[in-house]
PDB file of N, CA and C in Angstrom:
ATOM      1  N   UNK A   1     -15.685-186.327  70.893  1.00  0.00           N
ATOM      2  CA  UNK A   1     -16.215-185.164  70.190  1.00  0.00           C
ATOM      3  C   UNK A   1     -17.346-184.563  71.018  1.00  0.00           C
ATOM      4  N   UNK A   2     -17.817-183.004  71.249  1.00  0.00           N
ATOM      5  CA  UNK A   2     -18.531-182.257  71.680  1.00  0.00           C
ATOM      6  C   UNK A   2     -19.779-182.746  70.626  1.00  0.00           C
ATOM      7  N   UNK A   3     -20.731-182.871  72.198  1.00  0.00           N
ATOM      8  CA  UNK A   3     -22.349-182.593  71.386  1.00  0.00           C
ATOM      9  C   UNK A   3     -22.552-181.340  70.805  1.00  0.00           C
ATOM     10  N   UNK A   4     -23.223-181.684  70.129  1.00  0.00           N
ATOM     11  CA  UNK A   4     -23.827-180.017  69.101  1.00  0.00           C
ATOM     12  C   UNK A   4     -25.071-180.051  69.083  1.00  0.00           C
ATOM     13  N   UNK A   5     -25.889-179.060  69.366  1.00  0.00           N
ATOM     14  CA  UNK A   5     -26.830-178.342  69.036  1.00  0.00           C
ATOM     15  C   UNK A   5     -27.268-177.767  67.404  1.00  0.00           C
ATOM     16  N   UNK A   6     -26.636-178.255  66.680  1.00  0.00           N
ATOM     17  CA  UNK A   6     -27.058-177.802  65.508  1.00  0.00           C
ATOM     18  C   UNK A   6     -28.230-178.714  65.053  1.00  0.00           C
ATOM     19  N   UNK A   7     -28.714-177.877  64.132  1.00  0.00           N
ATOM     20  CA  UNK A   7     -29.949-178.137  63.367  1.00  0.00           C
ATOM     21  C   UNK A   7     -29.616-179.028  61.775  1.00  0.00           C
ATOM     22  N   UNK A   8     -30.748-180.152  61.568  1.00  0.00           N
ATOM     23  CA  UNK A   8     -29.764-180.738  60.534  1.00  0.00           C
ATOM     24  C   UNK A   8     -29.576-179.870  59.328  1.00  0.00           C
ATOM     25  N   UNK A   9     -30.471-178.676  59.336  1.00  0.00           N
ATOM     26  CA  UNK A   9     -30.516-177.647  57.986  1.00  0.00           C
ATOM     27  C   UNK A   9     -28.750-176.932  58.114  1.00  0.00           C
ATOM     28  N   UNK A  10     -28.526-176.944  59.442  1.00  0.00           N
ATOM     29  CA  UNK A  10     -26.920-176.393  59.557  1.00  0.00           C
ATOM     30  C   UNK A  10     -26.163-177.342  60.007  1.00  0.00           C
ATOM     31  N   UNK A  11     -26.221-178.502  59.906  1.00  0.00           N
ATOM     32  CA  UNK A  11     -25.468-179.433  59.217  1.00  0.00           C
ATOM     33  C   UNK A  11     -25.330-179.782  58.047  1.00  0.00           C
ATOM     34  N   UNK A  12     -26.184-179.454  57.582  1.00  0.00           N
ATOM     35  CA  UNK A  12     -26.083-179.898  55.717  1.00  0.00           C
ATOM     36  C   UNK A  12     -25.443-178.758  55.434  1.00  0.00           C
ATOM     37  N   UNK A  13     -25.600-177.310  55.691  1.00  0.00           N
ATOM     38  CA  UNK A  13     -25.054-176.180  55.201  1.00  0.00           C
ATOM     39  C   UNK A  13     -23.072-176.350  55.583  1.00  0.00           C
ATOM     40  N   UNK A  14     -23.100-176.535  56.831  1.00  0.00           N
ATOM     41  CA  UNK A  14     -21.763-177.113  57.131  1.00  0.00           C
ATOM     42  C   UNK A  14     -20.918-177.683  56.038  1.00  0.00           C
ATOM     43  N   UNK A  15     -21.771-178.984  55.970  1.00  0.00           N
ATOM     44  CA  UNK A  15     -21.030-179.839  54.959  1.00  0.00           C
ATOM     45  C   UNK A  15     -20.664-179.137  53.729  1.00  0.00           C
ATOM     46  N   UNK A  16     -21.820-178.524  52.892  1.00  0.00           N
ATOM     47  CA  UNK A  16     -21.912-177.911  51.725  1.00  0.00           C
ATOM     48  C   UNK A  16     -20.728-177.271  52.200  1.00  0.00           C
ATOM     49  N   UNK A  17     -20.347-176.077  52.721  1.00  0.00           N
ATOM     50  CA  UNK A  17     -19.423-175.401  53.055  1.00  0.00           C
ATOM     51  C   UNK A  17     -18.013-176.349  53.086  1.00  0.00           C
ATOM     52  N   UNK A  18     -18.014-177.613  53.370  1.00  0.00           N
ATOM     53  CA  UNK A  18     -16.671-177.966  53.654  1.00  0.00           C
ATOM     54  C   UNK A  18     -16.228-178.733  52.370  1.00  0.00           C
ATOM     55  N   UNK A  19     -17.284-179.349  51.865  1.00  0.00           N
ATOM     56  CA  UNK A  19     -17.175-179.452  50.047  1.00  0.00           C
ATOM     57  C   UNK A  19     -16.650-178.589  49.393  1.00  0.00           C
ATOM     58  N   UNK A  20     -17.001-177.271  49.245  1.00  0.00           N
ATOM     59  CA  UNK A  20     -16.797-175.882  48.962  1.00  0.00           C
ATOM     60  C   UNK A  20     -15.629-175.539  49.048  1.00  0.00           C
ATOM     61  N   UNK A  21     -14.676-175.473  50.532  1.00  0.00           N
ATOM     62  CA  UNK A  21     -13.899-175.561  50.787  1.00  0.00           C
ATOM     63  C   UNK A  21     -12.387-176.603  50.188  1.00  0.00           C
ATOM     64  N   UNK A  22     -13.077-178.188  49.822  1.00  0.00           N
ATOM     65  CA  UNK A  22     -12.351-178.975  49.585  1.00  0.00           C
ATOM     66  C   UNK A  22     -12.056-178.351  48.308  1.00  0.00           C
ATOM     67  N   UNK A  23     -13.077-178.330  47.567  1.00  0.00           N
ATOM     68  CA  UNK A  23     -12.984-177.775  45.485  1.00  0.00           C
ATOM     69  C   UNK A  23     -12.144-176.524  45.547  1.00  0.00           C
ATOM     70  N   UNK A  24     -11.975-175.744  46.710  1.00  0.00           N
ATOM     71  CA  UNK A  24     -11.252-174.236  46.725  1.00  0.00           C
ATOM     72  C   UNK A  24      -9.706-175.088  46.981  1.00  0.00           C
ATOM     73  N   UNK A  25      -9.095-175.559  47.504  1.00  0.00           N
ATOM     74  CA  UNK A  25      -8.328-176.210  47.907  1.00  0.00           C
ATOM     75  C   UNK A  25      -7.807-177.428  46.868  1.00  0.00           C
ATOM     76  N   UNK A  26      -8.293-178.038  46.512  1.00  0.00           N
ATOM     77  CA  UNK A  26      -7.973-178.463  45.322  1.00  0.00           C
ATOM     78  C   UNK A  26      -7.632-177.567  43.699  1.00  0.00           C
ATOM     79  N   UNK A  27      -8.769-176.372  43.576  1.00  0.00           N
ATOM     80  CA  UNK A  27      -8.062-175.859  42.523  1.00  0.00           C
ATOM     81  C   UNK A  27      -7.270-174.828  42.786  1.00  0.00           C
ATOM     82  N   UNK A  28      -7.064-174.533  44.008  1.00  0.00           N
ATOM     83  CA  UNK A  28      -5.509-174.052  44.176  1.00  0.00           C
ATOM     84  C   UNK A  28      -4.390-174.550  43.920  1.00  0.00           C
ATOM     85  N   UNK A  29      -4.220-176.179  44.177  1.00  0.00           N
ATOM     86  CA  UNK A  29      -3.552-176.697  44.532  1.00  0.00           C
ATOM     87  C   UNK A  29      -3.132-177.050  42.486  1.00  0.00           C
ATOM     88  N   UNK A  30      -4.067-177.292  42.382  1.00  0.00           N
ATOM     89  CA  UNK A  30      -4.182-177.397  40.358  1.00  0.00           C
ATOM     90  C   UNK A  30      -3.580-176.223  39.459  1.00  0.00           C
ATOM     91  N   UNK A  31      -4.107-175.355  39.883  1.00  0.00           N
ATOM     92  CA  UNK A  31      -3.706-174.075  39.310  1.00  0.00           C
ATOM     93  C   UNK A  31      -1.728-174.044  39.639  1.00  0.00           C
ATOM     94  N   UNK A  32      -1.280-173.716  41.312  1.00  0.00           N
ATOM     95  CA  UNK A  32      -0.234-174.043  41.168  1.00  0.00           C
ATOM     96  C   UNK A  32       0.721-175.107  40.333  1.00  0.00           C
ATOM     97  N   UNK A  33       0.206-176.715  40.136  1.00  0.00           N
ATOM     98  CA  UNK A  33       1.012-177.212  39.714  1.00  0.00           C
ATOM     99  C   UNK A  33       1.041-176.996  38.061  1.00  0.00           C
ATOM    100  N   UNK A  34      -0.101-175.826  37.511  1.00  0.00           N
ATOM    101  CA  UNK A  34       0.205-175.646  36.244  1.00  0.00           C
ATOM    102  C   UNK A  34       1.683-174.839  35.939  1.00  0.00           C
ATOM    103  N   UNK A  35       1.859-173.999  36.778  1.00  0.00           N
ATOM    104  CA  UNK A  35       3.417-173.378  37.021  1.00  0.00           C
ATOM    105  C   UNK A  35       2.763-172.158  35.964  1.00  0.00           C
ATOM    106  N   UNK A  36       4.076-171.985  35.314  1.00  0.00           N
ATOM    107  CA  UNK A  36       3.533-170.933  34.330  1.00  0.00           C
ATOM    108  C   UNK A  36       2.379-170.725  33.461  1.00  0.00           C
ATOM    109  N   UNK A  37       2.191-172.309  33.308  1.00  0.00           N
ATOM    110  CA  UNK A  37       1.204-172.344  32.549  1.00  0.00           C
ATOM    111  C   UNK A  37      -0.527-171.923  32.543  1.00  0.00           C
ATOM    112  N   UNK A  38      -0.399-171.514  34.150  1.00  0.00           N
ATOM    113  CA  UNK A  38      -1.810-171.221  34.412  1.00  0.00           C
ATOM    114  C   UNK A  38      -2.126-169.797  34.140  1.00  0.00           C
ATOM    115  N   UNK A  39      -3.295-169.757  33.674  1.00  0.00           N
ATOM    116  CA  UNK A  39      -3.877-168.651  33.149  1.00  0.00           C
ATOM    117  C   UNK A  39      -4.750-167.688  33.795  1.00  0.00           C
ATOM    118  N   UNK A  40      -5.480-166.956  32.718  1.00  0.00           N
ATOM    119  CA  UNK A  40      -6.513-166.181  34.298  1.00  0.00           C
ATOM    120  C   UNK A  40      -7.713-167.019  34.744  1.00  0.00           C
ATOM    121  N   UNK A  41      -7.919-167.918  33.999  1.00  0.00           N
ATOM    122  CA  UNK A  41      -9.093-168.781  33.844  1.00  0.00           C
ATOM    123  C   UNK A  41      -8.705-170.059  35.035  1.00  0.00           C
ATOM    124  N   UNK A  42      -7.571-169.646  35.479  1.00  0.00           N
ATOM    125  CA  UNK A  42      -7.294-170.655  36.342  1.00  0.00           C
ATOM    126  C   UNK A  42      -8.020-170.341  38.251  1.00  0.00           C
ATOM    127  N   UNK A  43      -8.332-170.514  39.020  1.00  0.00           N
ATOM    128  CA  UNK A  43      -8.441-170.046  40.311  1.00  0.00           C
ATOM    129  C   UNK A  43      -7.011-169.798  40.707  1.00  0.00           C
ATOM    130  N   UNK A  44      -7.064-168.436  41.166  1.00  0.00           N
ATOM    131  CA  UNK A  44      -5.845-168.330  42.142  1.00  0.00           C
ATOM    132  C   UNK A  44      -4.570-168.221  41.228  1.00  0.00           C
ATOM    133  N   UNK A  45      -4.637-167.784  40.125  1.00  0.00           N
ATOM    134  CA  UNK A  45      -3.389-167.668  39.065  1.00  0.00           C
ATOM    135  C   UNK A  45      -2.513-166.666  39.195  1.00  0.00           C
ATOM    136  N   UNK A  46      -2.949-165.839  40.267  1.00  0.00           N
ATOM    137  CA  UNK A  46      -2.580-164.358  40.644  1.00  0.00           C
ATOM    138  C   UNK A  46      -1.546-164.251  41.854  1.00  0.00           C
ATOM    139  N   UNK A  47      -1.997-165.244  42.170  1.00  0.00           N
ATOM    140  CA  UNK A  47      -1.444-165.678  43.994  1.00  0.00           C
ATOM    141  C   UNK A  47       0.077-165.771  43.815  1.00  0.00           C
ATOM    142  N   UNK A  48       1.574-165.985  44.389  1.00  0.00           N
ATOM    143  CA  UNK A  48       2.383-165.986  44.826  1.00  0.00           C
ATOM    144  C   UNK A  48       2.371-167.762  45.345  1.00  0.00           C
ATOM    145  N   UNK A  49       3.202-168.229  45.180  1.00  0.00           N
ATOM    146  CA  UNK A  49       3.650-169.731  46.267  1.00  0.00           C
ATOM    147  C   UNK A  49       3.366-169.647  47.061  1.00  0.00           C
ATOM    148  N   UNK A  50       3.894-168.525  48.191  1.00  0.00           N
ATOM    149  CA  UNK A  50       3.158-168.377  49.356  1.00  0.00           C
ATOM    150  C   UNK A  50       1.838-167.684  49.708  1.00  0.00           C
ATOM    151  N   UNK A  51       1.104-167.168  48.985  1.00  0.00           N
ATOM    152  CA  UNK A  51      -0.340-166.428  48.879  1.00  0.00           C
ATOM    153  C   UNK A  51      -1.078-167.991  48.800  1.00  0.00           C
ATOM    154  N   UNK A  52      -0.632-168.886  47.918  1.00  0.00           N
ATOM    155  CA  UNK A  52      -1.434-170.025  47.821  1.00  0.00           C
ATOM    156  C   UNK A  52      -1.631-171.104  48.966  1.00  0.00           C
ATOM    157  N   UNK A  53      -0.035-171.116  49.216  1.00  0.00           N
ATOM    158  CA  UNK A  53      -0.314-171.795  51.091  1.00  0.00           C
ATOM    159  C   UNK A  53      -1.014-171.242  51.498  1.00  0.00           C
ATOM    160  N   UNK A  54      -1.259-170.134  51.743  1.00  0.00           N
ATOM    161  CA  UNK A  54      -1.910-169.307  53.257  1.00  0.00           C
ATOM    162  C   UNK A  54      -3.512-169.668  52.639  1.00  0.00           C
ATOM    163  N   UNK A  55      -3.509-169.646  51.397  1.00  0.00           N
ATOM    164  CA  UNK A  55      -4.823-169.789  51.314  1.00  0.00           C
ATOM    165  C   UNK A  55      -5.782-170.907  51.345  1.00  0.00           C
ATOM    166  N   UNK A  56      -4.544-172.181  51.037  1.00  0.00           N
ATOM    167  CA  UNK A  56      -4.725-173.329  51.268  1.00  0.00           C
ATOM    168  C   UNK A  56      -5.347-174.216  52.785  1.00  0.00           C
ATOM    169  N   UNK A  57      -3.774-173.565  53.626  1.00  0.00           N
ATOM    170  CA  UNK A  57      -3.937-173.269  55.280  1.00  0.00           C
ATOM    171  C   UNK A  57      -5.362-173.001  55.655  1.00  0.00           C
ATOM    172  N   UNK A  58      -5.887-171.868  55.417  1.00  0.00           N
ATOM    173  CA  UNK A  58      -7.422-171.343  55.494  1.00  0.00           C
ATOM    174  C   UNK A  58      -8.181-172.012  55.489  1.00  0.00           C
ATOM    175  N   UNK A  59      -8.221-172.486  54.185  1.00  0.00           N
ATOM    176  CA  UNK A  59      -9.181-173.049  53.953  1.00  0.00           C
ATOM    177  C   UNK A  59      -9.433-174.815  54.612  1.00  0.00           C
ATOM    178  N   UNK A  60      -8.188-175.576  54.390  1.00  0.00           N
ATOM    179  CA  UNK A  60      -8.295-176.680  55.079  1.00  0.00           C
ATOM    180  C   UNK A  60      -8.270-176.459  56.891  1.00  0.00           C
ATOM    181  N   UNK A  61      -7.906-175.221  57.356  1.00  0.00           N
ATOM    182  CA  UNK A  61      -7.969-175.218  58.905  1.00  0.00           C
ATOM    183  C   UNK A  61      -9.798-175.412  58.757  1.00  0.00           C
ATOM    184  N   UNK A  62     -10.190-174.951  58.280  1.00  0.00           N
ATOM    185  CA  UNK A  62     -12.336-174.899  58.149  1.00  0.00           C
ATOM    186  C   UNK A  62     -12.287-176.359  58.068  1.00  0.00           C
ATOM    187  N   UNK A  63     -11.871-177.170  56.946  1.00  0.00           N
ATOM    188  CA  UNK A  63     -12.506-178.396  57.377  1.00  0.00           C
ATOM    189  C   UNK A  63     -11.681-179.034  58.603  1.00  0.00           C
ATOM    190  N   UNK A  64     -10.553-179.299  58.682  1.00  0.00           N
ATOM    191  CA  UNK A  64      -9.979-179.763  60.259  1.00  0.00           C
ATOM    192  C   UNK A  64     -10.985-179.323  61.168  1.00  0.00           C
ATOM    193  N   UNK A  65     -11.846-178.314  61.393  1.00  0.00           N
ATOM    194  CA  UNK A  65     -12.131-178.044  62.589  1.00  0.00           C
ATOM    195  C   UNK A  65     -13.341-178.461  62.460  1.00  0.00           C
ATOM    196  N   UNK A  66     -14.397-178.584  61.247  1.00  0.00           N
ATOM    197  CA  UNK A  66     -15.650-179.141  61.188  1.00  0.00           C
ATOM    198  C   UNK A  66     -15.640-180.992  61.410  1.00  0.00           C
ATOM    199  N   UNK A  67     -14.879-181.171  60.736  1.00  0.00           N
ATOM    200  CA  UNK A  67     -14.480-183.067  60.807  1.00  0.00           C
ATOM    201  C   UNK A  67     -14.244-183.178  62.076  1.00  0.00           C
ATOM    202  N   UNK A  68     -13.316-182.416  62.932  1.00  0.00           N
ATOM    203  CA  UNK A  68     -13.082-182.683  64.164  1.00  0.00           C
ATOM    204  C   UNK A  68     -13.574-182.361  65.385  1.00  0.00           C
ATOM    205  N   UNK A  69     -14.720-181.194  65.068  1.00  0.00           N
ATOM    206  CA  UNK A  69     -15.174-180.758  66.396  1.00  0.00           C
ATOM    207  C   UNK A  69     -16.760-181.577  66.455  1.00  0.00           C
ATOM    208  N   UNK A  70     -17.212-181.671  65.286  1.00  0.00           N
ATOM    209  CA  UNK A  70     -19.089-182.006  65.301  1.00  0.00           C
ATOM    210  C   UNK A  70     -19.059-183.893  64.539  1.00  0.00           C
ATOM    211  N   UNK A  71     -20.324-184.288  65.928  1.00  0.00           N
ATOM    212  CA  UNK A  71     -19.977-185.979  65.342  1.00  0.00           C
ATOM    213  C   UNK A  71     -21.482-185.919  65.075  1.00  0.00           C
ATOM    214  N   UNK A  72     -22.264-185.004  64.724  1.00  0.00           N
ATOM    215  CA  UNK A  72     -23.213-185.143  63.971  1.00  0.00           C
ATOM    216  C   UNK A  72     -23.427-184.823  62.388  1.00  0.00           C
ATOM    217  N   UNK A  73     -22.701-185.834  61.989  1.00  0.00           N
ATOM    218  CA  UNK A  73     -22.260-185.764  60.361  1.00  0.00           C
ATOM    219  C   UNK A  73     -23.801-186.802  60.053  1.00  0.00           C
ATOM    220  N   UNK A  74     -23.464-188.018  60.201  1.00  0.00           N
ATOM    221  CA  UNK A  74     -24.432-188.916  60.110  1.00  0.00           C
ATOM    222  C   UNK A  74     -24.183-189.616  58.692  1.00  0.00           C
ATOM    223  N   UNK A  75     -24.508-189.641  57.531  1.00  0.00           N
ATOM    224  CA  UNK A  75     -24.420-190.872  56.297  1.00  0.00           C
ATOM    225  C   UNK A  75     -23.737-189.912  55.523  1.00  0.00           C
ATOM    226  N   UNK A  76     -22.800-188.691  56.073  1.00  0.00           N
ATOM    227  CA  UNK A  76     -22.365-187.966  55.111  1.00  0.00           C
ATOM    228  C   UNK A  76     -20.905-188.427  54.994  1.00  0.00           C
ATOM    229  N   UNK A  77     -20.719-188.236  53.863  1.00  0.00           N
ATOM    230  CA  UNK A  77     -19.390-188.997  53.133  1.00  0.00           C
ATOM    231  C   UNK A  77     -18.036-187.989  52.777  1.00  0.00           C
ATOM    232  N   UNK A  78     -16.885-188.595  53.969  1.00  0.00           N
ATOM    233  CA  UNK A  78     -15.928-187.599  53.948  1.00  0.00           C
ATOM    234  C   UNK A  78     -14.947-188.188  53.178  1.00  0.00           C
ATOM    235  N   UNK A  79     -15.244-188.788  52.471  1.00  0.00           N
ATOM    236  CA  UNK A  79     -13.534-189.440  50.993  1.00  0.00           C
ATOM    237  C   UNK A  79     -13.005-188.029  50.494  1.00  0.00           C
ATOM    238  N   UNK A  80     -13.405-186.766  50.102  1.00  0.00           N
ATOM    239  CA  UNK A  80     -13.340-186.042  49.286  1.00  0.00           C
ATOM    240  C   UNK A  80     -12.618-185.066  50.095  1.00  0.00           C
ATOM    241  N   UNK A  81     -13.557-184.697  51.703  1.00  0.00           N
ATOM    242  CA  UNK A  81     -12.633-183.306  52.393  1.00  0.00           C
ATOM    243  C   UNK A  81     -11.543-184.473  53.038  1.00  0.00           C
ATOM    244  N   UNK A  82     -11.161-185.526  53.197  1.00  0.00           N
ATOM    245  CA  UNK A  82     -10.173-186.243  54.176  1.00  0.00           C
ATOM    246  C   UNK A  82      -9.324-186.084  52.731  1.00  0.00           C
ATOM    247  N   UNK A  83      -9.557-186.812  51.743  1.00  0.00           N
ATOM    248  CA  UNK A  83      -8.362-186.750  50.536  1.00  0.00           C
ATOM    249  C   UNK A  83      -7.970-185.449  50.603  1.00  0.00           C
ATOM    250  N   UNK A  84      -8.745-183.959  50.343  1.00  0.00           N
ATOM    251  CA  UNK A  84      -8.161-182.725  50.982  1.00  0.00           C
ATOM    252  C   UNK A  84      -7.318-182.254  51.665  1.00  0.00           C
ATOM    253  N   UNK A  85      -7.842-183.124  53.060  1.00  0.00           N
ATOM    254  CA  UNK A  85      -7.239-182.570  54.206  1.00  0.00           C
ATOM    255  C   UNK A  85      -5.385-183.055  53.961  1.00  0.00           C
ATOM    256  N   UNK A  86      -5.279-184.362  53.374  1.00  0.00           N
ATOM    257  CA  UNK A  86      -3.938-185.048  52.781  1.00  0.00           C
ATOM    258  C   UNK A  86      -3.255-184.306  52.204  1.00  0.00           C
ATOM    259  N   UNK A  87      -4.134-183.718  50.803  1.00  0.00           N
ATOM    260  CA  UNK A  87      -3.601-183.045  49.830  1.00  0.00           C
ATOM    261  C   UNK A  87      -2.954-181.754  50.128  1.00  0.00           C
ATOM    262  N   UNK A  88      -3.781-180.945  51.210  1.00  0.00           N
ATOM    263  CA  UNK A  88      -3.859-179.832  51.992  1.00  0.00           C
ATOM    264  C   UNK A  88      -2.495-179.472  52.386  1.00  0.00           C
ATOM    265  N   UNK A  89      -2.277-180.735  53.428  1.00  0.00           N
ATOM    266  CA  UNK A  89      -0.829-180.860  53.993  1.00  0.00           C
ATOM    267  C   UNK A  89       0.508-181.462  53.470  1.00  0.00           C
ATOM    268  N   UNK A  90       0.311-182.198  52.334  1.00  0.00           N
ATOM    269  CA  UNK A  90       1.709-182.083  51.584  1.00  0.00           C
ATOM    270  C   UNK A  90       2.089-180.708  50.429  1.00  0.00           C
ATOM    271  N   UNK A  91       0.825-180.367  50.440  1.00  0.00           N
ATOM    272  CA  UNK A  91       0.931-179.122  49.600  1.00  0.00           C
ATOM    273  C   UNK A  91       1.668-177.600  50.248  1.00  0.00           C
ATOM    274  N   UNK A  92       1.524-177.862  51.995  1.00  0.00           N
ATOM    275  CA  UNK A  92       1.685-176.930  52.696  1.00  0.00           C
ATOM    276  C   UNK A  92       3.219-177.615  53.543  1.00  0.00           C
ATOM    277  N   UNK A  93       3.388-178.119  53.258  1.00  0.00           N
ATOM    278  CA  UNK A  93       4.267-178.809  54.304  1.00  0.00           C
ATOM    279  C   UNK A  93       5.722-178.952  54.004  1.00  0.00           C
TER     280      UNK A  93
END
C-alpha cells in the first residue's frame, strides 16, 4: 500500500465517509429485496434493478479504493465496509 500524507482529521473524515457509504449500500440493497413492497420511505424505492446496481457499484467502488489504497487506517474497524464490500458484490454480480 502507498504512503499517505493525510492528516488524521482526513482520515477520520475518510472513514466516516466509507461508513456512509456502507449504510447507502446496504439500504439499497434492503429496499430492493422489499420488491414491491418498498415504499417511498424506503431509500432508493424509485430506482429500477439496474439504477440500484449502478448505484451500488458507486458506491462500493469508494470503499474498494479507500480500504485498498491508504494503510493509515490504524484501530479503525472494517467488519461493517468489508461485510459491504461482500454484500456489494453478490448484489451486483
Amino acid at each position: 500500500m502507498p504512503d499517505t500524507d493525510r492528516t488524521t482529521e482526513e482520515m477520520v473524515q475518510a472513514y466516516k465517509a466509507c461508513l456512509d457509504g456502507a449504510n447507502t449500500v446496504a439500504a439499497v440493497i434492503a429496499t430492493h429485496a422489499k420488491g414491491d413492497g418498498a415504499t417511498s420511505e424506503d431509500y432508493a424505492h424509485e430506482m429500477t434493478h439496474n439504477q440500484k446496481k449502478e448505484r451500488v457499484v458507486r458506491s462500493v467502488s469508494y470503499l474498494k479504493y479507500q480500504k485498498d489504497t491508504y494503510s493509515d487506517w490504524g484501530d479503525k474497524d472494517f467488519t461493517v465496509i468489508n461485510a459491504t464490500i461482500t454484500a456489494a458484490d453478490n448484489f451486483t454480480g
